[in-house]
N, C-alpha and C. Protein backbone atom coordinates (compact mmCIF):
# COMPACT_ATOMS: atom_id res chain seq x y z
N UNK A 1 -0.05 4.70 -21.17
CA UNK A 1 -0.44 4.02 -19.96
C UNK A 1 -1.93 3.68 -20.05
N UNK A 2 -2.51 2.40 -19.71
CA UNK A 2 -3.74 1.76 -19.76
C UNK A 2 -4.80 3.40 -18.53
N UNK A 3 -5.62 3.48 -19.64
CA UNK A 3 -6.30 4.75 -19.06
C UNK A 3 -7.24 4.34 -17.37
N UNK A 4 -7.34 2.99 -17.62
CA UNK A 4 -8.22 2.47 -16.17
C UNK A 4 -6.91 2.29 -14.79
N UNK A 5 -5.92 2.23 -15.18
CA UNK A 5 -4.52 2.49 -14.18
C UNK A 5 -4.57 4.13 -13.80
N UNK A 6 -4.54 4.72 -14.80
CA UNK A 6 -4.60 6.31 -14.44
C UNK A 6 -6.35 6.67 -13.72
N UNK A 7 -6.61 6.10 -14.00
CA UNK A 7 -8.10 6.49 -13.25
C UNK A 7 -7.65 6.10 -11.65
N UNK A 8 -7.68 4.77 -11.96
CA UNK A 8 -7.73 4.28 -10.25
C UNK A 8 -6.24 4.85 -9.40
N UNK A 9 -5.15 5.12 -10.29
CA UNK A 9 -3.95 6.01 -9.17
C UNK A 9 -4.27 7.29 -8.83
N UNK A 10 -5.14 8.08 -10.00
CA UNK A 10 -5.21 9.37 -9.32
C UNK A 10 -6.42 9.55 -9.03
N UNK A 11 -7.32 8.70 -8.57
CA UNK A 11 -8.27 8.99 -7.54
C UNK A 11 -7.41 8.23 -6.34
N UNK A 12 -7.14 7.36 -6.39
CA UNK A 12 -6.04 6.97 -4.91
C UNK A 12 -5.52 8.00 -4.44
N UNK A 13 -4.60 8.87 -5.01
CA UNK A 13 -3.60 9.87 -4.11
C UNK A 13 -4.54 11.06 -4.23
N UNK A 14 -5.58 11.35 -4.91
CA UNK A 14 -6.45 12.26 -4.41
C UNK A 14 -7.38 12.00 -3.17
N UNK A 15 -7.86 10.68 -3.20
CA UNK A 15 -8.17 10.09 -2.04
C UNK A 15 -7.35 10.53 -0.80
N UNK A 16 -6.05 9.75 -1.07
CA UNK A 16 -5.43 9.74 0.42
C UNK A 16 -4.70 11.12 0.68
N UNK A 17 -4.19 12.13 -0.21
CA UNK A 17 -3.95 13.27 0.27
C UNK A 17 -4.85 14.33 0.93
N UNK A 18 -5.64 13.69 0.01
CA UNK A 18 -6.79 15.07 0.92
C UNK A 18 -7.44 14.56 2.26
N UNK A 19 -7.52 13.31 2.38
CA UNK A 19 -7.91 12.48 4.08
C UNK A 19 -6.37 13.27 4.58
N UNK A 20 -5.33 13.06 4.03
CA UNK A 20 -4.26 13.37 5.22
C UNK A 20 -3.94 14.52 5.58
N UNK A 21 -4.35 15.43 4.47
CA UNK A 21 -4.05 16.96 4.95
C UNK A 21 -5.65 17.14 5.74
N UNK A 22 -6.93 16.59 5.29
CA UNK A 22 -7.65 17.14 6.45
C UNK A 22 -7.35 16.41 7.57
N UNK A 23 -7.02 15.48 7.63
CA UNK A 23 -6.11 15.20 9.22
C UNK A 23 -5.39 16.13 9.70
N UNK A 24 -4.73 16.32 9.23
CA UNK A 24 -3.43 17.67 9.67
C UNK A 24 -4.26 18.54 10.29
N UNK A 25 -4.91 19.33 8.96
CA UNK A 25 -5.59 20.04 9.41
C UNK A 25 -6.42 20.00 10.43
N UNK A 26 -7.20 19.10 11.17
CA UNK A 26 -7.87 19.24 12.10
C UNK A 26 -7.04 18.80 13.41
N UNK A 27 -6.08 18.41 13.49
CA UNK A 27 -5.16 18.16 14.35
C UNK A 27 -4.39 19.15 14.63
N UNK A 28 -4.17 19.89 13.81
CA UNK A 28 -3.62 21.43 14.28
C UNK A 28 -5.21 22.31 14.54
N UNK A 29 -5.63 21.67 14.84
CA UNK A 29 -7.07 22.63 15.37
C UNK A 29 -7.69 22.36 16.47
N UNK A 30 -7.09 20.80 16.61
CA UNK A 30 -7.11 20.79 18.47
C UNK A 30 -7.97 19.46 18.27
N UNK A 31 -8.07 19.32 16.84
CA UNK A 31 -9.35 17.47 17.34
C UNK A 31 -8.37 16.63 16.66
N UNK A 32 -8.65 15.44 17.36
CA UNK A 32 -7.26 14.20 17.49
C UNK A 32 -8.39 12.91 16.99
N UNK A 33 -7.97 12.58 16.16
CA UNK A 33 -8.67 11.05 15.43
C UNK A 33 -8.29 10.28 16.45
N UNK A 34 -7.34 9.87 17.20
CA UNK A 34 -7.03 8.76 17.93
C UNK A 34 -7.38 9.00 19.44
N UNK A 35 -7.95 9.61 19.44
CA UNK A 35 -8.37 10.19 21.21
C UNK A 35 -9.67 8.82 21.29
N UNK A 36 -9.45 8.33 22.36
CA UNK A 36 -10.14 6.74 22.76
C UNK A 36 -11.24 6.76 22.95
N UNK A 37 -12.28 6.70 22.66
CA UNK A 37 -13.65 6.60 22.50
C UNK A 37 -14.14 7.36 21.11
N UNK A 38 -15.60 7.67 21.89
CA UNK A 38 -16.04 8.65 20.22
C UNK A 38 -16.75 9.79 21.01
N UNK A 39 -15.77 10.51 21.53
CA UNK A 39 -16.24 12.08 22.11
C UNK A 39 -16.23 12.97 20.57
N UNK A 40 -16.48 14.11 20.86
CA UNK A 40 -16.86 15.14 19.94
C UNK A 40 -15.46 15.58 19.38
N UNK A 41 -14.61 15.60 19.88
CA UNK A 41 -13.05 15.68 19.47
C UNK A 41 -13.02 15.00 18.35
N UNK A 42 -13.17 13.65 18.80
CA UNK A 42 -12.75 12.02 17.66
C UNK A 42 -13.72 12.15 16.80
N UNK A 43 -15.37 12.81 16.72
CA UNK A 43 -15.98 12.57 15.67
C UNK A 43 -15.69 13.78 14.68
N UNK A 44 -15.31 14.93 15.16
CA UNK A 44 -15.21 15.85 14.40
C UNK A 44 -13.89 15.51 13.57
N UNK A 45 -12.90 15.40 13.88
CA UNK A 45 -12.11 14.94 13.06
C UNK A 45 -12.20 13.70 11.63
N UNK A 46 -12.63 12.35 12.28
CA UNK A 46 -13.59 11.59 11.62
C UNK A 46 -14.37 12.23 10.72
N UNK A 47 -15.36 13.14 10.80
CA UNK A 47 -15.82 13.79 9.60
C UNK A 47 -15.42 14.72 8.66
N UNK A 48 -13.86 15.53 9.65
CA UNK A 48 -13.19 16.43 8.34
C UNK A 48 -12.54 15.25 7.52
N UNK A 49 -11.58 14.17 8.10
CA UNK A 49 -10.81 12.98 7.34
C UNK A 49 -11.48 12.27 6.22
N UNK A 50 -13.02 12.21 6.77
CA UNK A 50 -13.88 11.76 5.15
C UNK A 50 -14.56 12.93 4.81
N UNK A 51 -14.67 14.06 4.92
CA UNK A 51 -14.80 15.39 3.66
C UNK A 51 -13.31 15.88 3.14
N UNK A 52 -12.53 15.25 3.93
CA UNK A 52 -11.28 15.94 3.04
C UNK A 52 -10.69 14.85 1.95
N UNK A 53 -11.03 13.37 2.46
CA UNK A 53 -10.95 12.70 1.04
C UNK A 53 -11.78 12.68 -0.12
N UNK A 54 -13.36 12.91 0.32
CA UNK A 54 -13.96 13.27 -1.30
C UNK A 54 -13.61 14.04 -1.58
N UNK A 55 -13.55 15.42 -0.96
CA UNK A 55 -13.31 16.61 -1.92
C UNK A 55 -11.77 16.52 -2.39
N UNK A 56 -10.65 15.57 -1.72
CA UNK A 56 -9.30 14.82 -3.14
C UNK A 56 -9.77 14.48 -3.74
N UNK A 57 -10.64 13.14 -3.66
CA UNK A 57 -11.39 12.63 -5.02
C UNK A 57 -11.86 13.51 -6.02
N UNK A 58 -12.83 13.98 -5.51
CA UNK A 58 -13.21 15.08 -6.76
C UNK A 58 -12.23 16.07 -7.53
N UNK A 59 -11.66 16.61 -6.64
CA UNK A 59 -10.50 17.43 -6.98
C UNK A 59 -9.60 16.45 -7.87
N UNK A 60 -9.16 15.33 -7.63
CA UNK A 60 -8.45 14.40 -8.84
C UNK A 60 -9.23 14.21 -9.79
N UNK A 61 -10.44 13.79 -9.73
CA UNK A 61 -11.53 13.63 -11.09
C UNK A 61 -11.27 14.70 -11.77
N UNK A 62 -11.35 15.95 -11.74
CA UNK A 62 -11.41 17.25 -12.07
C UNK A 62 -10.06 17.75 -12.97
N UNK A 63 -9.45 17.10 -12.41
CA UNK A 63 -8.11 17.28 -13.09
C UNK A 63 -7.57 16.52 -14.22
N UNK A 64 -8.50 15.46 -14.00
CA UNK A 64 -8.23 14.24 -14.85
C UNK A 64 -9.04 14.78 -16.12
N UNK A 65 -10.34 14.92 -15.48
CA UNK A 65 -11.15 15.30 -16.71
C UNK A 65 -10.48 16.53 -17.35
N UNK A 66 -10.33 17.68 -16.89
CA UNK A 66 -9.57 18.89 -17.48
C UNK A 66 -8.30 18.49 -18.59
N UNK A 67 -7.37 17.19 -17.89
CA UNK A 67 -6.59 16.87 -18.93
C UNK A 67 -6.86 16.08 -20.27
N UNK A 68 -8.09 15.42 -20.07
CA UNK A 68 -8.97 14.68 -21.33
C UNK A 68 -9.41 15.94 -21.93
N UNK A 69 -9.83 16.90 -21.66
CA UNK A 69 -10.21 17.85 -22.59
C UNK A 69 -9.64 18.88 -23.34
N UNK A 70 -7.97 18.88 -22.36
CA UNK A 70 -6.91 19.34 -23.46
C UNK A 70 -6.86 18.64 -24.13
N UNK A 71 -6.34 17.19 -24.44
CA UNK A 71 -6.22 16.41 -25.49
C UNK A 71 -6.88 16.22 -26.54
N UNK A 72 -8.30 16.83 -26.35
CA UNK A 72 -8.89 16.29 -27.60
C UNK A 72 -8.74 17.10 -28.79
């Protein structure tokens, strides 16, 4: 498989899994992304949803790289 396809899919689903489980997660904690304005509820969530997608990202980089370094 073209190695720039595997780059960009598994930073994608590292991306979007880790935005969706820190969604979850902060939604089972009582803060709601969709609550209508930008009270402290909606921003706190907003900021776990983008720390929980870099740290997928990274966490996919990490894995990726770990498997380039079995291979060699």
């Amino acid at each position: 498989m073209n190695p720039l396809l595997v780059e960009g899919l598994s930073d994608a689903v590292g991306f979007v899994g880790g935005a969706l489980a820190a969604f979850w997660l902060a939604k089972l904690a009582g803060f709601d992304l969709m609550t209508p304005g930008y009270g402290n509820e909606s921003l706190v969530a907003i900021v776990a949803v983008g720390l929980g997608g870099g740290l997928g990202l990274q966490l996919a980089r990490r894995w990726r790289r770990s498997l380039n370094q079995k291979g060699k």
